[in-house]
PDB file of N, CA and C in Angstrom:
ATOM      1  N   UNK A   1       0.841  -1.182   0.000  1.00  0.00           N
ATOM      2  CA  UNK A   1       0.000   0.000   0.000  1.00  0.00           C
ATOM      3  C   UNK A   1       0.880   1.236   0.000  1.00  0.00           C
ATOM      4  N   UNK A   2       0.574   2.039  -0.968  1.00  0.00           N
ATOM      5  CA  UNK A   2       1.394   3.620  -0.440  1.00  0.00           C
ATOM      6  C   UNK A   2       0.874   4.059   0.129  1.00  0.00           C
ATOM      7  N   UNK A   3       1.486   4.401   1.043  1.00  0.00           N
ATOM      8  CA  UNK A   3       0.974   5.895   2.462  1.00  0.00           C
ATOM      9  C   UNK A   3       1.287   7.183   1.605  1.00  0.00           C
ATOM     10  N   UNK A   4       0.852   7.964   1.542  1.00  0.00           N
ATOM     11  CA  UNK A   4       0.944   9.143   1.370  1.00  0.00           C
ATOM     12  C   UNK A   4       1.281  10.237   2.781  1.00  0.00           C
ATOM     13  N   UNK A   5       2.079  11.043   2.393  1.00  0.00           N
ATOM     14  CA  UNK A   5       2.421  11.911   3.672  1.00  0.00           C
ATOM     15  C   UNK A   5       1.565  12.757   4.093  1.00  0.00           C
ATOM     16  N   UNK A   6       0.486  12.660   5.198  1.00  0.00           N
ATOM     17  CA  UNK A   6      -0.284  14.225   5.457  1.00  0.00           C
ATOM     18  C   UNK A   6       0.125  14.743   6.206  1.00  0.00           C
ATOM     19  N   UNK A   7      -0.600  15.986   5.985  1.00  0.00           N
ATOM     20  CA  UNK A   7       0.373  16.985   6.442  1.00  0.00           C
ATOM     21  C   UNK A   7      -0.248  17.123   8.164  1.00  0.00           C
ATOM     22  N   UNK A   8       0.297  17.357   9.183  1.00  0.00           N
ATOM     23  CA  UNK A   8      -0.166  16.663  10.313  1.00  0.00           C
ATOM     24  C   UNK A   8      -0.042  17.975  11.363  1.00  0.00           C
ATOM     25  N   UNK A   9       0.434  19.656  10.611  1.00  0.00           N
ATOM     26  CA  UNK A   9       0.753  20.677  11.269  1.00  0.00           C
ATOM     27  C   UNK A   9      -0.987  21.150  11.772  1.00  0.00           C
ATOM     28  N   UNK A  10      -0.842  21.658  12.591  1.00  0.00           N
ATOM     29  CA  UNK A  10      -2.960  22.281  13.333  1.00  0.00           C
ATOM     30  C   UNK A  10      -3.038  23.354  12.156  1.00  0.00           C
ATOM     31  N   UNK A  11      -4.401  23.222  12.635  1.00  0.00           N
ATOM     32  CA  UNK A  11      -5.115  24.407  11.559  1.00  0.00           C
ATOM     33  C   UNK A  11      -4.755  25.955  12.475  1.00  0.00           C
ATOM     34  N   UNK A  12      -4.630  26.429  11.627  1.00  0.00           N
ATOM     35  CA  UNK A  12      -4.212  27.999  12.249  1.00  0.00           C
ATOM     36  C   UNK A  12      -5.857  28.861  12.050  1.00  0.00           C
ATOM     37  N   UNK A  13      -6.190  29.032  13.518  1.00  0.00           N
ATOM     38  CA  UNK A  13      -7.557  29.603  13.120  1.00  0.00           C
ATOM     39  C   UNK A  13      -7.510  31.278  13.330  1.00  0.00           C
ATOM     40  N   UNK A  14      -8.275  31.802  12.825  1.00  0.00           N
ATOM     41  CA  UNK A  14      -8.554  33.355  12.986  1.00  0.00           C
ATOM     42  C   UNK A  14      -9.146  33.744  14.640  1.00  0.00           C
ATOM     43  N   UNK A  15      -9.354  34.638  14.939  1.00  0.00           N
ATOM     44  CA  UNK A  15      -8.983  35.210  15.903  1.00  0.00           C
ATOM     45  C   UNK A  15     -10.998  35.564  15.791  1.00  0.00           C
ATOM     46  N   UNK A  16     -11.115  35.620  14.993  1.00  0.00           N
ATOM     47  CA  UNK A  16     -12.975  35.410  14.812  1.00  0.00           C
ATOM     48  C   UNK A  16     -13.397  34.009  15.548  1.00  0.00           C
ATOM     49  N   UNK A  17     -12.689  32.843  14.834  1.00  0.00           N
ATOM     50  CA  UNK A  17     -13.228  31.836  14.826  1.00  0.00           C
ATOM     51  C   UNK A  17     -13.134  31.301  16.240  1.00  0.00           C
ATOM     52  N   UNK A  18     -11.867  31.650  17.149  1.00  0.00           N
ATOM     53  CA  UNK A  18     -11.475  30.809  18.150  1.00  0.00           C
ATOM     54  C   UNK A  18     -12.355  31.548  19.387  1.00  0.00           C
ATOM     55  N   UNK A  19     -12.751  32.474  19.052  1.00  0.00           N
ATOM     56  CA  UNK A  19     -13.792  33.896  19.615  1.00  0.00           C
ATOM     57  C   UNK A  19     -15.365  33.251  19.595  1.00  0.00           C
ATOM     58  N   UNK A  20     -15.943  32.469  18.915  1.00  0.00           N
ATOM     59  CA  UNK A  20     -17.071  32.304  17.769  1.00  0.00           C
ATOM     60  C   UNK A  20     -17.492  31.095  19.349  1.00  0.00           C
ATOM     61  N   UNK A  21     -19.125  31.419  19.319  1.00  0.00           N
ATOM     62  CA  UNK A  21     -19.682  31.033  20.606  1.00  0.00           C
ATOM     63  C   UNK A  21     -19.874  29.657  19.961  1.00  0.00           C
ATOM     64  N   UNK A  22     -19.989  29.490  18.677  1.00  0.00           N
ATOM     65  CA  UNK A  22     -20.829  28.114  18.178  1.00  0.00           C
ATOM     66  C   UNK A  22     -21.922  28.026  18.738  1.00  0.00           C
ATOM     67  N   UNK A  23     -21.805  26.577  18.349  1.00  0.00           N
ATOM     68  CA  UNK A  23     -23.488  26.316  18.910  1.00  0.00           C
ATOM     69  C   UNK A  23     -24.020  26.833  20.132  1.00  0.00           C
ATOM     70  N   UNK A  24     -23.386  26.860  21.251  1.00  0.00           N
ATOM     71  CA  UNK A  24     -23.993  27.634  22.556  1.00  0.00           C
ATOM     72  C   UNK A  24     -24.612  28.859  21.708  1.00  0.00           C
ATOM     73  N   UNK A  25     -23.495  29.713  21.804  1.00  0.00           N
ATOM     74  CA  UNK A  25     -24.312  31.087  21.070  1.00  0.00           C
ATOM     75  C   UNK A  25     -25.645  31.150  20.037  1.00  0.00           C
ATOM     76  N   UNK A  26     -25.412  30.189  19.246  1.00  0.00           N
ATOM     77  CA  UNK A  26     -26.642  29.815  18.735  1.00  0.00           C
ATOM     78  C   UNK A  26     -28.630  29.241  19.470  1.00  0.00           C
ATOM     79  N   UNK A  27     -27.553  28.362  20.678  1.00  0.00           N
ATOM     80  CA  UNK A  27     -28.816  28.210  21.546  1.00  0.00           C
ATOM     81  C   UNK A  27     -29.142  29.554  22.352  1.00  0.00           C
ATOM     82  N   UNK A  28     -28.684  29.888  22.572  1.00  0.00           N
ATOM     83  CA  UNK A  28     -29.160  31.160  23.474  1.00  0.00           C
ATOM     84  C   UNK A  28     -29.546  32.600  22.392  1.00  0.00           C
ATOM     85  N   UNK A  29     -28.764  32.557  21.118  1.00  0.00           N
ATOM     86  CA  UNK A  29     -29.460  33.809  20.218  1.00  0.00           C
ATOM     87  C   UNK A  29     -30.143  33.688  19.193  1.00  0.00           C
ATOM     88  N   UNK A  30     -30.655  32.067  18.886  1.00  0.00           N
ATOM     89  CA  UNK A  30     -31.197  32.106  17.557  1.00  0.00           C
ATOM     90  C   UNK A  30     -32.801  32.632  17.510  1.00  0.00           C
ATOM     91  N   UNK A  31     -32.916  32.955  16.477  1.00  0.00           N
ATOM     92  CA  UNK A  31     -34.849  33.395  16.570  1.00  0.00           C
ATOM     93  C   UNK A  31     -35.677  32.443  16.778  1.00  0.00           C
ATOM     94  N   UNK A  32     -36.751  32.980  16.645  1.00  0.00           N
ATOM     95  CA  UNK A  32     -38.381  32.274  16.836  1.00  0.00           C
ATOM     96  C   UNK A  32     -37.986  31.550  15.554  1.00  0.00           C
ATOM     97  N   UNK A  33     -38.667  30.064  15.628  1.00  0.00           N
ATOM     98  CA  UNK A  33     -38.744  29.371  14.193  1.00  0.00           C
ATOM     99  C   UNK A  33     -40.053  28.456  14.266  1.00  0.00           C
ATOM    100  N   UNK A  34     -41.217  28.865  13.481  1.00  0.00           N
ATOM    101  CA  UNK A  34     -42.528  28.704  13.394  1.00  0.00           C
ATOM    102  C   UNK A  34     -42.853  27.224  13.237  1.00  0.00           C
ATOM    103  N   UNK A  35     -42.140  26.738  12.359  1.00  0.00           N
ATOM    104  CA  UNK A  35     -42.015  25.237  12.359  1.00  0.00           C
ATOM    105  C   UNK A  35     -41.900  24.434  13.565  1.00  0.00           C
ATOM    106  N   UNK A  36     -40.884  25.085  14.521  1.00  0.00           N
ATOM    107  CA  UNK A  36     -40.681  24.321  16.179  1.00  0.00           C
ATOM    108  C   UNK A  36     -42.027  24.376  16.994  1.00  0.00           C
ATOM    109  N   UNK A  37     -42.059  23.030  17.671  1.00  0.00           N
ATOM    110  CA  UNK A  37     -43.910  23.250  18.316  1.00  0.00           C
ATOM    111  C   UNK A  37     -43.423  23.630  19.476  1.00  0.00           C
ATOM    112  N   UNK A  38     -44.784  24.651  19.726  1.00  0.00           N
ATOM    113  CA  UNK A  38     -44.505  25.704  21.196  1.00  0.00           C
ATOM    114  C   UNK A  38     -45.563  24.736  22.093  1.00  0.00           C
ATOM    115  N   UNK A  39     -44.403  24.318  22.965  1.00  0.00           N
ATOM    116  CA  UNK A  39     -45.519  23.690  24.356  1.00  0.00           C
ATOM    117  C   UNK A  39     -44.850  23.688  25.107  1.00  0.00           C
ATOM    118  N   UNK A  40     -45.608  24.274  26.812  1.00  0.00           N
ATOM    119  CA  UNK A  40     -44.750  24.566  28.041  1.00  0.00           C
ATOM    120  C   UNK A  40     -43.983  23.654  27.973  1.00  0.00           C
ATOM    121  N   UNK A  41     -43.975  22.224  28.064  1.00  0.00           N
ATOM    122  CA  UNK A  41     -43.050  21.403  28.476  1.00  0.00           C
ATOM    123  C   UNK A  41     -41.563  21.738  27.815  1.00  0.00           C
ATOM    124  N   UNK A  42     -41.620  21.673  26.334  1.00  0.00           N
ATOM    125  CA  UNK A  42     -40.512  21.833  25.654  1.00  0.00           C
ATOM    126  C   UNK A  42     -40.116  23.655  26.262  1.00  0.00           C
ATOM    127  N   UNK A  43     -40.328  24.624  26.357  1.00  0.00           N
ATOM    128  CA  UNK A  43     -39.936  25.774  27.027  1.00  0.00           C
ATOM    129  C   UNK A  43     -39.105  25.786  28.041  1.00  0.00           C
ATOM    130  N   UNK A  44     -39.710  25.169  28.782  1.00  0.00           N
ATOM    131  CA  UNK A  44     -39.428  24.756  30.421  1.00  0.00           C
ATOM    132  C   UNK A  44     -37.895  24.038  30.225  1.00  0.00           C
ATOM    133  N   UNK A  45     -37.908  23.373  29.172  1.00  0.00           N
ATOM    134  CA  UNK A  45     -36.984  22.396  29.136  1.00  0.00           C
ATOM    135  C   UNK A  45     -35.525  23.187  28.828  1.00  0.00           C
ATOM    136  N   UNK A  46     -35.933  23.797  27.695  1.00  0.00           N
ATOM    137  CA  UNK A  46     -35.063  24.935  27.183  1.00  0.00           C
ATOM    138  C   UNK A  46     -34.590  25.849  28.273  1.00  0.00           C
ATOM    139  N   UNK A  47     -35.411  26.587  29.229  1.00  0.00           N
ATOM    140  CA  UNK A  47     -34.989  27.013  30.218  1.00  0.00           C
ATOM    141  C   UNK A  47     -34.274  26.848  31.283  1.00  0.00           C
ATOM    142  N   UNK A  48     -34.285  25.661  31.526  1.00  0.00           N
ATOM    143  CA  UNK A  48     -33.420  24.730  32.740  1.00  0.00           C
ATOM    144  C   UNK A  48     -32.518  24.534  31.869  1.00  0.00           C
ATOM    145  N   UNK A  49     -32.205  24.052  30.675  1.00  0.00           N
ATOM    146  CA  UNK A  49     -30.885  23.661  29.771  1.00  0.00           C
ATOM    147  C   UNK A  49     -30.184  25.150  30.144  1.00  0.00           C
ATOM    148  N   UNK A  50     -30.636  26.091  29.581  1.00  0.00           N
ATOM    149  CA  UNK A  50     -30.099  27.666  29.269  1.00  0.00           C
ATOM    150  C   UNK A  50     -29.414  27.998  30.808  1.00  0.00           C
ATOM    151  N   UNK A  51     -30.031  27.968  31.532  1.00  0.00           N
ATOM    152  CA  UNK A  51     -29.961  27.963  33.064  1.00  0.00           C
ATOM    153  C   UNK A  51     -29.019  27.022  33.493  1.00  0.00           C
ATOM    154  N   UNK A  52     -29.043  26.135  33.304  1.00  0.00           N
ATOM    155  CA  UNK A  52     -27.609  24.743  33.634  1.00  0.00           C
ATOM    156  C   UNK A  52     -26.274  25.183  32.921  1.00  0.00           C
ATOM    157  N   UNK A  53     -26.242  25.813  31.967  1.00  0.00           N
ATOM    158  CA  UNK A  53     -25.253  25.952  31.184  1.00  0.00           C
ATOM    159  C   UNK A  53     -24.602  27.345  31.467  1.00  0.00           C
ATOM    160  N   UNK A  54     -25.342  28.162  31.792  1.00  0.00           N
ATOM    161  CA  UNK A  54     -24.999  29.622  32.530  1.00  0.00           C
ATOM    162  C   UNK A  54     -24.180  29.422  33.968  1.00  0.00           C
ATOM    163  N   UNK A  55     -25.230  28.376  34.488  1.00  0.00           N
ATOM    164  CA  UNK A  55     -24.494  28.263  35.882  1.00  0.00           C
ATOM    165  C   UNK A  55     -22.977  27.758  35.671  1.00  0.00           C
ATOM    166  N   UNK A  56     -22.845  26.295  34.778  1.00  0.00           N
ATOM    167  CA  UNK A  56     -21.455  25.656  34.691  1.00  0.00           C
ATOM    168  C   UNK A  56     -20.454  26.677  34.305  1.00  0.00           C
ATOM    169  N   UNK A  57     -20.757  27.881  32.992  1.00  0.00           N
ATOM    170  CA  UNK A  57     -19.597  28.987  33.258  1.00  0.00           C
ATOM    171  C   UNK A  57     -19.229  29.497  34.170  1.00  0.00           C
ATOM    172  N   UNK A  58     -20.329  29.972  34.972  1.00  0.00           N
ATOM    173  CA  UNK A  58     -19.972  30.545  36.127  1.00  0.00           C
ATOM    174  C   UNK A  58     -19.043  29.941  36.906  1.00  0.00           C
ATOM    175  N   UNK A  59     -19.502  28.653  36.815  1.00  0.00           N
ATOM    176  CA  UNK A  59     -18.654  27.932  38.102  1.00  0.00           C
ATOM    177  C   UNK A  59     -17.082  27.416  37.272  1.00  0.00           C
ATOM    178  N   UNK A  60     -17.024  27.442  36.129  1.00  0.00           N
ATOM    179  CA  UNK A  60     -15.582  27.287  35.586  1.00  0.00           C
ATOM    180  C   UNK A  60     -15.108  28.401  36.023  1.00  0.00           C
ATOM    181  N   UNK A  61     -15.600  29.488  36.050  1.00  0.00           N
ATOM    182  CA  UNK A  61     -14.878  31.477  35.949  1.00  0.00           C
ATOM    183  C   UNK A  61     -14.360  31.124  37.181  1.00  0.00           C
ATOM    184  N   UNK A  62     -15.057  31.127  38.413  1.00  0.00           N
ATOM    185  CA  UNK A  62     -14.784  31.318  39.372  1.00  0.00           C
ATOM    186  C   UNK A  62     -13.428  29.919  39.868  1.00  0.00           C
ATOM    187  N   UNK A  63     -13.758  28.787  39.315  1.00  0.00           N
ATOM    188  CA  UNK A  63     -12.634  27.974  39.663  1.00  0.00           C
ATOM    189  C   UNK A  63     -11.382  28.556  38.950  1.00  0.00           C
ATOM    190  N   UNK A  64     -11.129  29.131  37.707  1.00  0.00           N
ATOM    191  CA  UNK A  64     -10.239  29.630  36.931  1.00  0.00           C
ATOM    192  C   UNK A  64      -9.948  31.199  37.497  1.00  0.00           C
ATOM    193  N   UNK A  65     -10.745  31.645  38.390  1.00  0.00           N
ATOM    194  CA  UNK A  65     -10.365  33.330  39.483  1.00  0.00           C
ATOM    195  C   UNK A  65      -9.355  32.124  40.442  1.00  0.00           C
ATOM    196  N   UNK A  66     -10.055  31.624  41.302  1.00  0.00           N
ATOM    197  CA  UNK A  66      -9.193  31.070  42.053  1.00  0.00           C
ATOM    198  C   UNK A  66      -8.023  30.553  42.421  1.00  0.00           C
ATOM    199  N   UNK A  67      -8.154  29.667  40.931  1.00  0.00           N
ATOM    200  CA  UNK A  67      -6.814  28.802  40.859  1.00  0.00           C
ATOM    201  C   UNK A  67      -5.811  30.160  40.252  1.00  0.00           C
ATOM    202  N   UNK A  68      -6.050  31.126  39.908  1.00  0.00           N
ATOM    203  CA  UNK A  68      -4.694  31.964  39.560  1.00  0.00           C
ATOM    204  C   UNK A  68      -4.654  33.231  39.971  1.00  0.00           C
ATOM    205  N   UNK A  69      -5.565  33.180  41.502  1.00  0.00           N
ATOM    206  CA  UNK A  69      -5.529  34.388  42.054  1.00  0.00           C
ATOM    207  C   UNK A  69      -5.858  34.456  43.255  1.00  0.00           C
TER     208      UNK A  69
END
């Protein structure tokens, strides 16, 4: 079999991209989409997700204040 050599150096990303919320940012800023069915349950659900995920930054920030300060 020939191997071919790839090239195995990291991707060099922009200073946008490594910045760029992804998908989080997306869950927390995308619009209304009419197609998605609106029912408390699914809301509720979304809310405790949004809410769980706010808290875990928090609690990284503050372990990352600590540990270097």
């Amino acid at each position: 079999m020939n191997e071919e050599k790839v090239n195995k150096e990291p991707k060099k990303l922009s200073v946008r991209e490594f910045l760029s919320l992804g998908e989080v940012g997306g869950y927390f800023f995308r619009g209304k989409d009419p197609s998605r069915p609106r029912n408390f349950n699914i809301r509720m659900m979304h809310g405790i997700n949004k809410l769980s995920i706010v808290m875990f930054l928090i609690a990284v920030i503050v372990i990352v204040v600590r540990r270097f300060f």
